[in-house]
C-alpha atoms as a PDB file:
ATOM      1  CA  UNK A   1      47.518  29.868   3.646  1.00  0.00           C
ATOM      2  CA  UNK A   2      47.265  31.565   7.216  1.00  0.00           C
ATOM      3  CA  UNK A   3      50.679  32.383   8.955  1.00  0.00           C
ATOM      4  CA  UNK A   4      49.664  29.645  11.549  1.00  0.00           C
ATOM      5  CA  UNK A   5      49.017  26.828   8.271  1.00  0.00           C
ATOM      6  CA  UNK A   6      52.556  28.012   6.908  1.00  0.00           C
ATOM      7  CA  UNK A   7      53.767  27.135  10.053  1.00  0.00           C
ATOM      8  CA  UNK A   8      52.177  23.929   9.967  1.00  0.00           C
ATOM      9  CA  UNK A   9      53.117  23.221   6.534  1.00  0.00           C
ATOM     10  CA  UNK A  10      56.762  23.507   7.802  1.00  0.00           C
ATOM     11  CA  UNK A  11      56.293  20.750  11.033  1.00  0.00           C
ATOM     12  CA  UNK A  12      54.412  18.385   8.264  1.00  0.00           C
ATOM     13  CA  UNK A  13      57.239  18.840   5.396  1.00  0.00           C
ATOM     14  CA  UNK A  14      60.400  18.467   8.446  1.00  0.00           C
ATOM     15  CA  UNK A  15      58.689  17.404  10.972  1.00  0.00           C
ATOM     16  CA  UNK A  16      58.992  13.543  12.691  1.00  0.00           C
ATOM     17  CA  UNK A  17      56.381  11.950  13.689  1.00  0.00           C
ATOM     18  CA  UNK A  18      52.870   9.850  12.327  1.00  0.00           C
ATOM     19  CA  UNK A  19      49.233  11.161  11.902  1.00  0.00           C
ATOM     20  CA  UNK A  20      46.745   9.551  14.223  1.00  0.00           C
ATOM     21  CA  UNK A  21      43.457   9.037  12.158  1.00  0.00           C
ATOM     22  CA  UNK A  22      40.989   9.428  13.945  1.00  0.00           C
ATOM     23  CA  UNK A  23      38.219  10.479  11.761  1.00  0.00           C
ATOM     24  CA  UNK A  24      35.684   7.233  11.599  1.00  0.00           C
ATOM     25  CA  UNK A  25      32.311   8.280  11.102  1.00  0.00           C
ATOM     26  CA  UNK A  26      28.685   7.240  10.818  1.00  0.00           C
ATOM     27  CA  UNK A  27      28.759   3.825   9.529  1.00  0.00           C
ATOM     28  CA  UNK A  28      32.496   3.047  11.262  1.00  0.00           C
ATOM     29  CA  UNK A  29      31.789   4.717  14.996  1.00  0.00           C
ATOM     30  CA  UNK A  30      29.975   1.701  16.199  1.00  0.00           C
ATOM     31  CA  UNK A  31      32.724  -0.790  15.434  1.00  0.00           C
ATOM     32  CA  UNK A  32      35.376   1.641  16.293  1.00  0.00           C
ATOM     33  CA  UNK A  33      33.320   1.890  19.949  1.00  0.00           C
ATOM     34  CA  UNK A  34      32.997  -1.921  20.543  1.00  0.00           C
ATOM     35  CA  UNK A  35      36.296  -2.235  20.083  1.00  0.00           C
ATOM     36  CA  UNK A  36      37.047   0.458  22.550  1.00  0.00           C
ATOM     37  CA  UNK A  37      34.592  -1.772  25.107  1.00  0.00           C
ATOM     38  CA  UNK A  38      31.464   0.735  24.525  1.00  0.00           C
ATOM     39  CA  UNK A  39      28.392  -1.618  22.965  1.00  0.00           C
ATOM     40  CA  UNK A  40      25.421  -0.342  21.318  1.00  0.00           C
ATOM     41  CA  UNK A  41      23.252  -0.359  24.398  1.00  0.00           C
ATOM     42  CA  UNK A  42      25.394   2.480  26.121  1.00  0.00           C
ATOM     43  CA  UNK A  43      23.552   5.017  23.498  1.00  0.00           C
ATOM     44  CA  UNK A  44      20.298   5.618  22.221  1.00  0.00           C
ATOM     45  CA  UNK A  45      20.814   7.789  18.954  1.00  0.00           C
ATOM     46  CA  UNK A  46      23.865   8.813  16.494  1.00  0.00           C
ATOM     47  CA  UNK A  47      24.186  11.845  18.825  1.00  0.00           C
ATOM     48  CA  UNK A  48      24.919  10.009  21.518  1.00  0.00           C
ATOM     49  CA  UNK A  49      26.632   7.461  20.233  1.00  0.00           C
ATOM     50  CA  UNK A  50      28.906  10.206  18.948  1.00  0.00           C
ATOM     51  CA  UNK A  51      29.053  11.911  22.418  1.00  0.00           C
ATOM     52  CA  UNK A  52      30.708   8.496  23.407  1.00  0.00           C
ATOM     53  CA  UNK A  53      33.425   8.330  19.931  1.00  0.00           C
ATOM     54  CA  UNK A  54      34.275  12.176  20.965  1.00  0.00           C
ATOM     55  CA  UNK A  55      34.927  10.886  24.715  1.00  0.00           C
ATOM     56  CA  UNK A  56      37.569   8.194  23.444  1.00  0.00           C
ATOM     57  CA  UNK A  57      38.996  10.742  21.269  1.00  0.00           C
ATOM     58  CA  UNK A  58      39.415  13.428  24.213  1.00  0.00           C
ATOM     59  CA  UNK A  59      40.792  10.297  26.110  1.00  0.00           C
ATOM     60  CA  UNK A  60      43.442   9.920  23.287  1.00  0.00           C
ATOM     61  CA  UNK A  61      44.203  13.139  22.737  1.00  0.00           C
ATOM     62  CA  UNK A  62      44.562  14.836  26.410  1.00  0.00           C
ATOM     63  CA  UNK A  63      46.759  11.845  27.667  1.00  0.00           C
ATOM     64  CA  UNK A  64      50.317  13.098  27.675  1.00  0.00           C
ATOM     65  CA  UNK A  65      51.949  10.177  25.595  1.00  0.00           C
ATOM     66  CA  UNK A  66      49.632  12.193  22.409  1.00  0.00           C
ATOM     67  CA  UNK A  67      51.513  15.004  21.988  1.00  0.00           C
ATOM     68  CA  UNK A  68      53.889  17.080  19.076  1.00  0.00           C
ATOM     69  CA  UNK A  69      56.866  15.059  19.899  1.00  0.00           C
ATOM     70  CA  UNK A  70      55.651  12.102  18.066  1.00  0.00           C
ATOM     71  CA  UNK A  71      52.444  12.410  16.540  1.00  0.00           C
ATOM     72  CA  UNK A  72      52.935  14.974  13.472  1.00  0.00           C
ATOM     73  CA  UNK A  73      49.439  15.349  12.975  1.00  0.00           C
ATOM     74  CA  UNK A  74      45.577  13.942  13.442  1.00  0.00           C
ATOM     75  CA  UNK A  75      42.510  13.366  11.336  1.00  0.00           C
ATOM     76  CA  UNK A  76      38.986  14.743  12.850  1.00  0.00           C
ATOM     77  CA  UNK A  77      35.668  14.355  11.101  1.00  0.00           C
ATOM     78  CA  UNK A  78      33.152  17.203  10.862  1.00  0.00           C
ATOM     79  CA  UNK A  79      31.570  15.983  14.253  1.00  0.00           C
ATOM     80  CA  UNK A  80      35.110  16.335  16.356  1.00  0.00           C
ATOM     81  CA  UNK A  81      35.379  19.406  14.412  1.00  0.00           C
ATOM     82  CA  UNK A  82      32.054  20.730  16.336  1.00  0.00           C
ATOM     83  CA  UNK A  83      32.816  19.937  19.654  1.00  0.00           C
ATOM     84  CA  UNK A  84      35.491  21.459  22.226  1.00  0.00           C
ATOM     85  CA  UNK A  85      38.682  19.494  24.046  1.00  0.00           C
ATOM     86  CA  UNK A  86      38.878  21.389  27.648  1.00  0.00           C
ATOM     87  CA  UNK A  87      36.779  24.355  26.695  1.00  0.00           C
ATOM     88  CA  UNK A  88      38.693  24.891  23.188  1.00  0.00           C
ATOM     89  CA  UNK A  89      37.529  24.035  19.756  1.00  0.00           C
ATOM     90  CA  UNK A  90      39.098  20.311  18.838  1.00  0.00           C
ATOM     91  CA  UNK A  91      41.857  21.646  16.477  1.00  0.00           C
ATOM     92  CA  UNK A  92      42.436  24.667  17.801  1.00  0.00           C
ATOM     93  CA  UNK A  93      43.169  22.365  21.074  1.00  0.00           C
ATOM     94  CA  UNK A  94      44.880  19.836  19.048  1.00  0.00           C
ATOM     95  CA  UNK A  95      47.199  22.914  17.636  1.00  0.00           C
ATOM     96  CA  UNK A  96      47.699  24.919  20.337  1.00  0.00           C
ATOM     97  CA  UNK A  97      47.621  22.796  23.288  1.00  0.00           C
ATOM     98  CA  UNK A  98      49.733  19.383  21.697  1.00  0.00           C
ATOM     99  CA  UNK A  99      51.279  20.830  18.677  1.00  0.00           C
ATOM    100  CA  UNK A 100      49.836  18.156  16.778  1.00  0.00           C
ATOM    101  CA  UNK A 101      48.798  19.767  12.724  1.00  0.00           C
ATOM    102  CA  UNK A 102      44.789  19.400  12.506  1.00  0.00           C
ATOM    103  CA  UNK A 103      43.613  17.605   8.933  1.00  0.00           C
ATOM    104  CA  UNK A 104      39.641  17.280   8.432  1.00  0.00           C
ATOM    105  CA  UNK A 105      37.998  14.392   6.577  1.00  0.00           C
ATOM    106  CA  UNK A 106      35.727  16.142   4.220  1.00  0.00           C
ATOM    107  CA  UNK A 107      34.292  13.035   2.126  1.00  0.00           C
ATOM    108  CA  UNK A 108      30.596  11.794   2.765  1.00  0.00           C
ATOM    109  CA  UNK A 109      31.230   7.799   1.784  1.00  0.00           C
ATOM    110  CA  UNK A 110      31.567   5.612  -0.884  1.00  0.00           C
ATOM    111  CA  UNK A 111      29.694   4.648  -3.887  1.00  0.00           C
ATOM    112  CA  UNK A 112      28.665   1.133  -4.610  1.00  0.00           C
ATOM    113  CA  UNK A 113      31.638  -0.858  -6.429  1.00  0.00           C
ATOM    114  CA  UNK A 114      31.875  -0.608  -9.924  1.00  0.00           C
ATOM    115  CA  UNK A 115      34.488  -1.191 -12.134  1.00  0.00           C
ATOM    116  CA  UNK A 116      36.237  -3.217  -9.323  1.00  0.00           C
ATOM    117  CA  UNK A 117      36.381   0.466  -7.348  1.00  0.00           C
ATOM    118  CA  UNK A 118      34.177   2.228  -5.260  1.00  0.00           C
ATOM    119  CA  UNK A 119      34.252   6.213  -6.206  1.00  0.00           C
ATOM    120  CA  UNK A 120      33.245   8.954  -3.534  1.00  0.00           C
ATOM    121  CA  UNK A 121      30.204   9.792  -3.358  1.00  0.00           C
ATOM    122  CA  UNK A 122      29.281  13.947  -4.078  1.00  0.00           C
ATOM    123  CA  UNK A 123      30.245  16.308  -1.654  1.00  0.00           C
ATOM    124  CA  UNK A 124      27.630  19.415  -2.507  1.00  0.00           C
ATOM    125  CA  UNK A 125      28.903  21.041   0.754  1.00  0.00           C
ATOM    126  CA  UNK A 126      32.869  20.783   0.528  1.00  0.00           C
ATOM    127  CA  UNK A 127      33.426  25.077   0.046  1.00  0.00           C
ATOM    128  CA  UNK A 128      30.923  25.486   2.892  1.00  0.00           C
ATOM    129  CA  UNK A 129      33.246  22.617   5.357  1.00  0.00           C
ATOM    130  CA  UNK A 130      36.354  24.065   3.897  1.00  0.00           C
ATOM    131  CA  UNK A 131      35.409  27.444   4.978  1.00  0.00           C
ATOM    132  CA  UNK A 132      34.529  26.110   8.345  1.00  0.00           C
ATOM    133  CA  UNK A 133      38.164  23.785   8.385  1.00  0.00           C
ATOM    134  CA  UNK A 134      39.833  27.191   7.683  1.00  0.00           C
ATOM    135  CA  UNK A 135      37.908  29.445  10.171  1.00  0.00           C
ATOM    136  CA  UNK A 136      39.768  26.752  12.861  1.00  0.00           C
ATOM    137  CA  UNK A 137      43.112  27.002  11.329  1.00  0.00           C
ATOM    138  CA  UNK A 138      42.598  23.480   9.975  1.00  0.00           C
ATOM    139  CA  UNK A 139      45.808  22.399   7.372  1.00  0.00           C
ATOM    140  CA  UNK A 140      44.429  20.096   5.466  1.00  0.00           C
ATOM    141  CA  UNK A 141      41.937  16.620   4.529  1.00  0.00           C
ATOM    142  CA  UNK A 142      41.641  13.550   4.127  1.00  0.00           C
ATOM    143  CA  UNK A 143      39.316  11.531   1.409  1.00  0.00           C
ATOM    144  CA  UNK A 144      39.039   8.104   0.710  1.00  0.00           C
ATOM    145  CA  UNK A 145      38.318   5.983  -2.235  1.00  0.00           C
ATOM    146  CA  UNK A 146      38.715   2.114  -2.191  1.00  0.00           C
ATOM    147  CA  UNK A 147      40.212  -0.272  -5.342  1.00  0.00           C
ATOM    148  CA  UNK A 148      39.138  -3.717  -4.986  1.00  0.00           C
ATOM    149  CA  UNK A 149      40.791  -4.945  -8.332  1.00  0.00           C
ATOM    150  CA  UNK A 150      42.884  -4.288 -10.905  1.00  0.00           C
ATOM    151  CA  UNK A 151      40.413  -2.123 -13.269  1.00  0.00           C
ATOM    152  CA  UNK A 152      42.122   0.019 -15.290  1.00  0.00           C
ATOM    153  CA  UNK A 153      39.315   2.020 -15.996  1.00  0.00           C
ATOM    154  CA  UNK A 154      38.515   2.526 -12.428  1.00  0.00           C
ATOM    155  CA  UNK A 155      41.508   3.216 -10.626  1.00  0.00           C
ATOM    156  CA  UNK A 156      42.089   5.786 -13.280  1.00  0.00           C
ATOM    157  CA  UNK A 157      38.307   7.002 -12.282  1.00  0.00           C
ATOM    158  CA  UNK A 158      39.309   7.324  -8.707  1.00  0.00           C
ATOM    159  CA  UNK A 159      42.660   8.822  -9.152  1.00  0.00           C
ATOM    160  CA  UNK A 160      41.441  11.143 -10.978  1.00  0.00           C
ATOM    161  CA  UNK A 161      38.370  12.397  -8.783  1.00  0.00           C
ATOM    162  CA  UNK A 162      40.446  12.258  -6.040  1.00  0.00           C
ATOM    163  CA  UNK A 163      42.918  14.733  -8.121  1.00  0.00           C
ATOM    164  CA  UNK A 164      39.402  16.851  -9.374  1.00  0.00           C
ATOM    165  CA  UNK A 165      38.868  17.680  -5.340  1.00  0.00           C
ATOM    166  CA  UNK A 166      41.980  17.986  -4.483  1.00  0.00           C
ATOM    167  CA  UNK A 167      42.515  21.085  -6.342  1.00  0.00           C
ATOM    168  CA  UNK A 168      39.036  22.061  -5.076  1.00  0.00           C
ATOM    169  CA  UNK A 169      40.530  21.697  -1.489  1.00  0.00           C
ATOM    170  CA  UNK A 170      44.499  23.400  -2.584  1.00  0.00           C
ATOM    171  CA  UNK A 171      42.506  26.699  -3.966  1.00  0.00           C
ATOM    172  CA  UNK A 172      41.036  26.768  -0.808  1.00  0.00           C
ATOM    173  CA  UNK A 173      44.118  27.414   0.823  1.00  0.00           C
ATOM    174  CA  UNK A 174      44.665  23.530   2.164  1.00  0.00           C
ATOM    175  CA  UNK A 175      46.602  20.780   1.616  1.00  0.00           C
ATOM    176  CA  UNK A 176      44.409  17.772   0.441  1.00  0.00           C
ATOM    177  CA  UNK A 177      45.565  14.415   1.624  1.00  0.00           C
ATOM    178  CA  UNK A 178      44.276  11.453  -1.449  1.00  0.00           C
ATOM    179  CA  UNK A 179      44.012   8.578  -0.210  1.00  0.00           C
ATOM    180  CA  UNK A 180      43.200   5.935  -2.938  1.00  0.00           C
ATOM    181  CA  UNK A 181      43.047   2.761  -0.386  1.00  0.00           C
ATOM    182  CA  UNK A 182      43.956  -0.643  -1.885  1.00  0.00           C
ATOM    183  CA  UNK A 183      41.661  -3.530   0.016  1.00  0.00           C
ATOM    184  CA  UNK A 184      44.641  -5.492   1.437  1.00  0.00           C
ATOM    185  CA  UNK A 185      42.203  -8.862   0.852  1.00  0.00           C
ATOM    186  CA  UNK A 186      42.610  -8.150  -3.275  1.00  0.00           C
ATOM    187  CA  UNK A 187      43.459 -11.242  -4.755  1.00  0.00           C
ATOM    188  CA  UNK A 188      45.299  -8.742  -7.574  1.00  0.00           C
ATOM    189  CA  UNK A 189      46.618  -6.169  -4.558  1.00  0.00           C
ATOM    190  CA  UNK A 190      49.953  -5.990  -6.577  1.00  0.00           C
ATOM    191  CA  UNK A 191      48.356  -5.371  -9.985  1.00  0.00           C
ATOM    192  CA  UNK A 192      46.250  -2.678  -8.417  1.00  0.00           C
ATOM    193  CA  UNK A 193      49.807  -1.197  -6.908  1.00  0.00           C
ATOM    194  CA  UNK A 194      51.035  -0.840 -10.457  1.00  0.00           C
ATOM    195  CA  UNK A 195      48.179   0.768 -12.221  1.00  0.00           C
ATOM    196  CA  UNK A 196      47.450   2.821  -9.246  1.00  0.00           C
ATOM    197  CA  UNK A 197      51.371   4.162  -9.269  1.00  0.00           C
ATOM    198  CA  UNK A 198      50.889   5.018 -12.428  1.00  0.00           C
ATOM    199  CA  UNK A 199      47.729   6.944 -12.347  1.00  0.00           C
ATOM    200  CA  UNK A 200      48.951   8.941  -9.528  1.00  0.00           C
ATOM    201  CA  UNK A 201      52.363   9.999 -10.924  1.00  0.00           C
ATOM    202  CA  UNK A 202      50.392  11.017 -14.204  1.00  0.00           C
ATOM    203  CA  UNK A 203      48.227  13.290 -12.260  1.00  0.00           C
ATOM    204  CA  UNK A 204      51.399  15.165  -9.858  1.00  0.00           C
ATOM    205  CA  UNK A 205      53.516  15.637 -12.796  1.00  0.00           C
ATOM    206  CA  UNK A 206      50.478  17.110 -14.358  1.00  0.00           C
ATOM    207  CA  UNK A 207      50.112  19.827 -10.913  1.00  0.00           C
ATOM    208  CA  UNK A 208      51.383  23.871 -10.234  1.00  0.00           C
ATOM    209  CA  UNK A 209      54.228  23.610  -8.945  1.00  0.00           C
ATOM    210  CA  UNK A 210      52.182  25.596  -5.951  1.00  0.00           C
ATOM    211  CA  UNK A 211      49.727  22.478  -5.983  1.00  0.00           C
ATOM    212  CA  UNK A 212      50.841  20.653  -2.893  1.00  0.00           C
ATOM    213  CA  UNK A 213      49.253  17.322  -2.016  1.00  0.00           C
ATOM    214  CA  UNK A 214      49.808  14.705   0.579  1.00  0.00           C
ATOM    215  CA  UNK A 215      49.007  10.263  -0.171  1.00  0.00           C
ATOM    216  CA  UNK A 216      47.794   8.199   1.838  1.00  0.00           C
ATOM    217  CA  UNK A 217      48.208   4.591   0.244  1.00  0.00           C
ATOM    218  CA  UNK A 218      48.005   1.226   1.775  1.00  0.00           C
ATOM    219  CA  UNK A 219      51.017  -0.534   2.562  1.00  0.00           C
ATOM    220  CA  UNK A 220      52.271  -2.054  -0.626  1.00  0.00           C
ATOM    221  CA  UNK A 221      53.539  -5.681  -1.788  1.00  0.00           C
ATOM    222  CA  UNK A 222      56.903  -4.426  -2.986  1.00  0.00           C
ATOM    223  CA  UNK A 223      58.975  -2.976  -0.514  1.00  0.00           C
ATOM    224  CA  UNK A 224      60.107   1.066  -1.392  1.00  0.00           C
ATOM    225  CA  UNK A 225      57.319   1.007  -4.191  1.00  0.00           C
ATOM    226  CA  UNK A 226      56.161   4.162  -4.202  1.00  0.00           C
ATOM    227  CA  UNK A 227      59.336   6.126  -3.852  1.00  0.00           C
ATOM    228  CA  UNK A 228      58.985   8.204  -6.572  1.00  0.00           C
ATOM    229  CA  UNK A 229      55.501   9.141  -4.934  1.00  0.00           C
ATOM    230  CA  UNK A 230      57.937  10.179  -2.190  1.00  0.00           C
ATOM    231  CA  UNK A 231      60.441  11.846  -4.298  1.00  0.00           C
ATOM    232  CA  UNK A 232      57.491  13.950  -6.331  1.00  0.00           C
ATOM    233  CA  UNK A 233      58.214  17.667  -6.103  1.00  0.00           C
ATOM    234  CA  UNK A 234      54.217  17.924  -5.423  1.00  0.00           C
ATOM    235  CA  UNK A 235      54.445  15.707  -2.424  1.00  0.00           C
ATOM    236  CA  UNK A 236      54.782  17.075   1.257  1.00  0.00           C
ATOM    237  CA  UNK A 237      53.995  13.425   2.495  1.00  0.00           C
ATOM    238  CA  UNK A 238      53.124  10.248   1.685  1.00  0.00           C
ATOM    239  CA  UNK A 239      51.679   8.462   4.747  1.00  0.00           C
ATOM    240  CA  UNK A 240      50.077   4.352   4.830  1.00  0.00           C
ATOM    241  CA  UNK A 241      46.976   3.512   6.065  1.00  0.00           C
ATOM    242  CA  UNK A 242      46.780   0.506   8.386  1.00  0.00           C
ATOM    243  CA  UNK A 243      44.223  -1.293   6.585  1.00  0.00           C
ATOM    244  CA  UNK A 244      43.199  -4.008   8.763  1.00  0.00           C
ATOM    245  CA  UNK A 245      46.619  -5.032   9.394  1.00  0.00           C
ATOM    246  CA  UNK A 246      47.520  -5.787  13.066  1.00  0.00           C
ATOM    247  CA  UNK A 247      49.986  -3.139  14.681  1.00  0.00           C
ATOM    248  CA  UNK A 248      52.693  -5.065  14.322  1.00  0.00           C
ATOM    249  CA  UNK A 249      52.094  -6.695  10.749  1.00  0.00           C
ATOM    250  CA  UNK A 250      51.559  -2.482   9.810  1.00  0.00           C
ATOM    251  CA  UNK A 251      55.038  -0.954  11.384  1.00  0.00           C
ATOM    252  CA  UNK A 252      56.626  -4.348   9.912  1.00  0.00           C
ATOM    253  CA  UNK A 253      55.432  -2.939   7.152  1.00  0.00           C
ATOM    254  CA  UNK A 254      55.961   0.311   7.181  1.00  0.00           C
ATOM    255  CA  UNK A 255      59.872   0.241   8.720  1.00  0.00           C
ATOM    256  CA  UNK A 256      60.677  -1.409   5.307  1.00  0.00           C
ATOM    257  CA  UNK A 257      59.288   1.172   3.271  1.00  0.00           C
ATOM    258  CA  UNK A 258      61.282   4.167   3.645  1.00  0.00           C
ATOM    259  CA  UNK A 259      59.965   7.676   3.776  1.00  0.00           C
ATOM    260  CA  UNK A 260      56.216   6.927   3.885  1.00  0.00           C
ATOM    261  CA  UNK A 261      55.436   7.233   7.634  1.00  0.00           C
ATOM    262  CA  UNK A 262      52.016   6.012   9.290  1.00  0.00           C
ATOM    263  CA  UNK A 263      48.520   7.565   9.199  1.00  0.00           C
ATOM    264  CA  UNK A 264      46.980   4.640  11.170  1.00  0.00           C
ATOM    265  CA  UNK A 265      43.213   3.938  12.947  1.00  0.00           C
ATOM    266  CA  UNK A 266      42.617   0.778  13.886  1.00  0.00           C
ATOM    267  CA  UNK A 267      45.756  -0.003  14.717  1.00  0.00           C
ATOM    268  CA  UNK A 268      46.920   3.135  16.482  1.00  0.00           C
ATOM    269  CA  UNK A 269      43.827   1.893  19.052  1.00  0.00           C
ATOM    270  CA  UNK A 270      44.313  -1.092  19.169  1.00  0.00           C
ATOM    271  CA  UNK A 271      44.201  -2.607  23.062  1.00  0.00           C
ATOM    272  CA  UNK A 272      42.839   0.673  24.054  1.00  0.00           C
ATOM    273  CA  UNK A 273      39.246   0.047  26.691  1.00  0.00           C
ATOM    274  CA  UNK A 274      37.078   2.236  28.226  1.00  0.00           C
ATOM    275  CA  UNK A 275      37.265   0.091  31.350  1.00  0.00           C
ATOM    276  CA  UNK A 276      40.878   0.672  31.719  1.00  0.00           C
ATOM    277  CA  UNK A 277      42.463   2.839  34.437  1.00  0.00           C
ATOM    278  CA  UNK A 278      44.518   6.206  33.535  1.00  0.00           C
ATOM    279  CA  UNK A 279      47.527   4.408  34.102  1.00  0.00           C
ATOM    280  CA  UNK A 280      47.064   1.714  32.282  1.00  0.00           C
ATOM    281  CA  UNK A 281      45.611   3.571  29.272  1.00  0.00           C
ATOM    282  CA  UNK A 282      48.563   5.907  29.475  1.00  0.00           C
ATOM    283  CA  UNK A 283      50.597   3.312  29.218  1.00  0.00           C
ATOM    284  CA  UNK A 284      48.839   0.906  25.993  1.00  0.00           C
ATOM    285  CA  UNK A 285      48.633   4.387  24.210  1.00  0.00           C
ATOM    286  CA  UNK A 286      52.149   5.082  25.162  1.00  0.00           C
ATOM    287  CA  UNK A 287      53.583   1.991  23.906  1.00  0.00           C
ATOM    288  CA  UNK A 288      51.277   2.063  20.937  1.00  0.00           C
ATOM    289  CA  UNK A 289      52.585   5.790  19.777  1.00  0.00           C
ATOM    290  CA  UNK A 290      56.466   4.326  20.449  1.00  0.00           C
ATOM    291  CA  UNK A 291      55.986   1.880  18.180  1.00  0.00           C
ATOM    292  CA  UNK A 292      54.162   3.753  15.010  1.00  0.00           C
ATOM    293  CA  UNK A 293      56.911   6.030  15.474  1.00  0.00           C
ATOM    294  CA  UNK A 294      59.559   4.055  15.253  1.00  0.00           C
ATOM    295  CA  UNK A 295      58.413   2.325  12.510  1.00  0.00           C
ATOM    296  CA  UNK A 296      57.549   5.336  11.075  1.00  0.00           C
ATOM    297  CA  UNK A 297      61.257   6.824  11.256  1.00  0.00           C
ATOM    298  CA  UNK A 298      62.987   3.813   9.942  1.00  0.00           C
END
C-alpha cells in the first residue's frame, strides 16, 4: 500500500460513517437514470447516456451534505474512474477534495443462474484496472455475486471465487470488498444466510493474517447474524447492501444489526430528481446521508 492507502486504511478501520455505492453500470445506468427523472430519450448512445449517470454523480458528490464527516467512503465504476469532478480525476477529487476513501468496482457482470447462484463472469483485464485503480490512489473494490437459493454447492462456488479474486486484488496492494448478495425475494433467504456464513468464515480463517478483506452482505433475517464476520481478525468492515429495500425498511434494518454499517445505492438516491433545485436537492441528499448514518452508527 501507498502512504496515502495506509492512511485510508486507517479512516475505513476507525472511521464513522457509510459508503455511498455508486458504481451501477451498463445494464443498471438506465434504471438508475429514470429514477433520477432522466428517460431514455435524453441520450442517444451508452456514451451519452453515461455523460448523464456521471452528471448525477458530480451532483451527489460536489453538494456539501457528501462529504468525510459522514460518508466513509464511495464506489465508482471504471467509467467515473475516467472522467474528472472540477478539473480533478473522480477519486483523486473524491480523496482530496471530500475526504471520502475511493473503492472501484472491478467485476464485468454475472453469469446465468446455476446452481440457484449466479457466479461472476471472467475478468481477463482485472491486473490491467488494478494498475489503473492504484495509479489514482484507489483503496479498494467491490464485486458482486448473487445467491438465489439455498445451493450448497453454489454458494460455496461463489464464496469461493469471490475469495480466488480477492487475493488477486490484496497482492495488488488493495483491499477487496466481497460482496456475495442474497436476493432479498428468496423464498429460502435464511437458509442461504446460514450456508453463506459458513462458507465465508471457512475462507477468512483460511487468510494471511496480512490478507485484509472487507463484506458486503445483504441485510440478514436474524438480527446480529454475522457478528463473527464482524469480529474476524481479516475483516476491516463489513458493510449491507440495500437490496431493494426502501430507505427506511434498510436503516431499520441495519440499526439492529450492530457493527455492519451501510454501503447503499438505490436507497442512498432515493427522492433525488434532476428537475429539482440546489436547495432542494441539498436538502433530500442531506436528509438521506443523516439517516444512513445514523442507522449506520447504531
Amino acid at each position: 500500500m501507498s502512504s496515502v492507502q495506509v492512511t485510508m486504511l486507517e479512516k475505513v478501520r476507525s472511521g464513522n460513517g457509510f459508503i455511498a455505492a455508486l458504481d451501477q453500470s451498463g445494464g443498471s445506468t438506465p434504471k438508475a437514470l429514470a429514477l433520477y427523472g432522466v428517460e431514455a430519450d435524453a441520450y442517444n448512445n451508452d456514451n451519452e447516456m453515461f455523460t448523464k449517470v456521471h452528471e448525477m454523480r458530480t451532483r451527489i458528490i460536489t453538494d456539501a451534505s457528501f462529504n468525510g464527516e459522514r460518508v466513509l467512503g464511495a464506489i465508482l465504476f471504471e467509467n467515473t474512474l475516467d472522467r474528472e469532478i472540477n478539473a480533478k480525476s473522480s477519486a483523486n477529487f473524491l480523496w482530496e477534495e471530500k475526504g471520502v476513501v475511493p473503492f472501484l468496482k472491478v467485476d464485468k457482470g454475472l453469469e446465468e443462474e446455476a446452481n440457484g447462484v449466479q457466479l461472476m463472469k471472467p475478468m481477463a483485464e482485472l491486473d490491467s484496472l488494478l494498475a489503473k485503480a492504484n495509479a489514482q490512489n484507489v483503496f479498494g473494490t467491490k464485486m458482486r455475486s448473487v445467491i438465489k437459493s439455498a445451493n450448497v454447492d453454489g454458494i460455496n462456488a461463489v464464496v469461493a471465487q469471490q475469495f480466488t479474486v480477492g487475493k488477486q486484488i490484496i497482492a495488488a496492494g488493495l483491499v477487496p470488498i466481497i460482496e456475495p448478495e442474497v436476493d432479498i425475494t428468496s423464498a429460502t433467504k435464511s437458509e442461504c444466510e446460514t450456508l453463506l456464513k459458513d462458507a465465508l468464515l471457512a475462507q477468512l480463517d483460511s487468510l494471511d493474517a496480512d490478507q485484509l478483506v472487507m463484506l458486503k452482505l445483504t441485510l440478514p433475517e436474524v438480527d446480529g447474524f454475522y457478528q463473527a464476520c464482524v469480529d474476524h481478525p481479516n475483516v476491516i468492515k463489513v458493510v449491507a447492501l440495500s437490496g431493494g429495500y426502501s430507505r427506511d425498511e434498510a436503516n431499520a434494518r441495519l440499526s439492529r444489526n450492530s457493527g455492519m454499517i451501510a454501503s447503499f445505492s438505490r436507497a442512498l438516491t432515493q427522492g433525488l430528481t434532476a428537475q429539482q433545485s440546489d436547495a432542494e436537492f441539498n436538502q433530500a441528499l442531506d436528509n438521506a446521508i443523516e439517516a444512513i448514518y445514523q442507522a449506520s452508527k447504531a
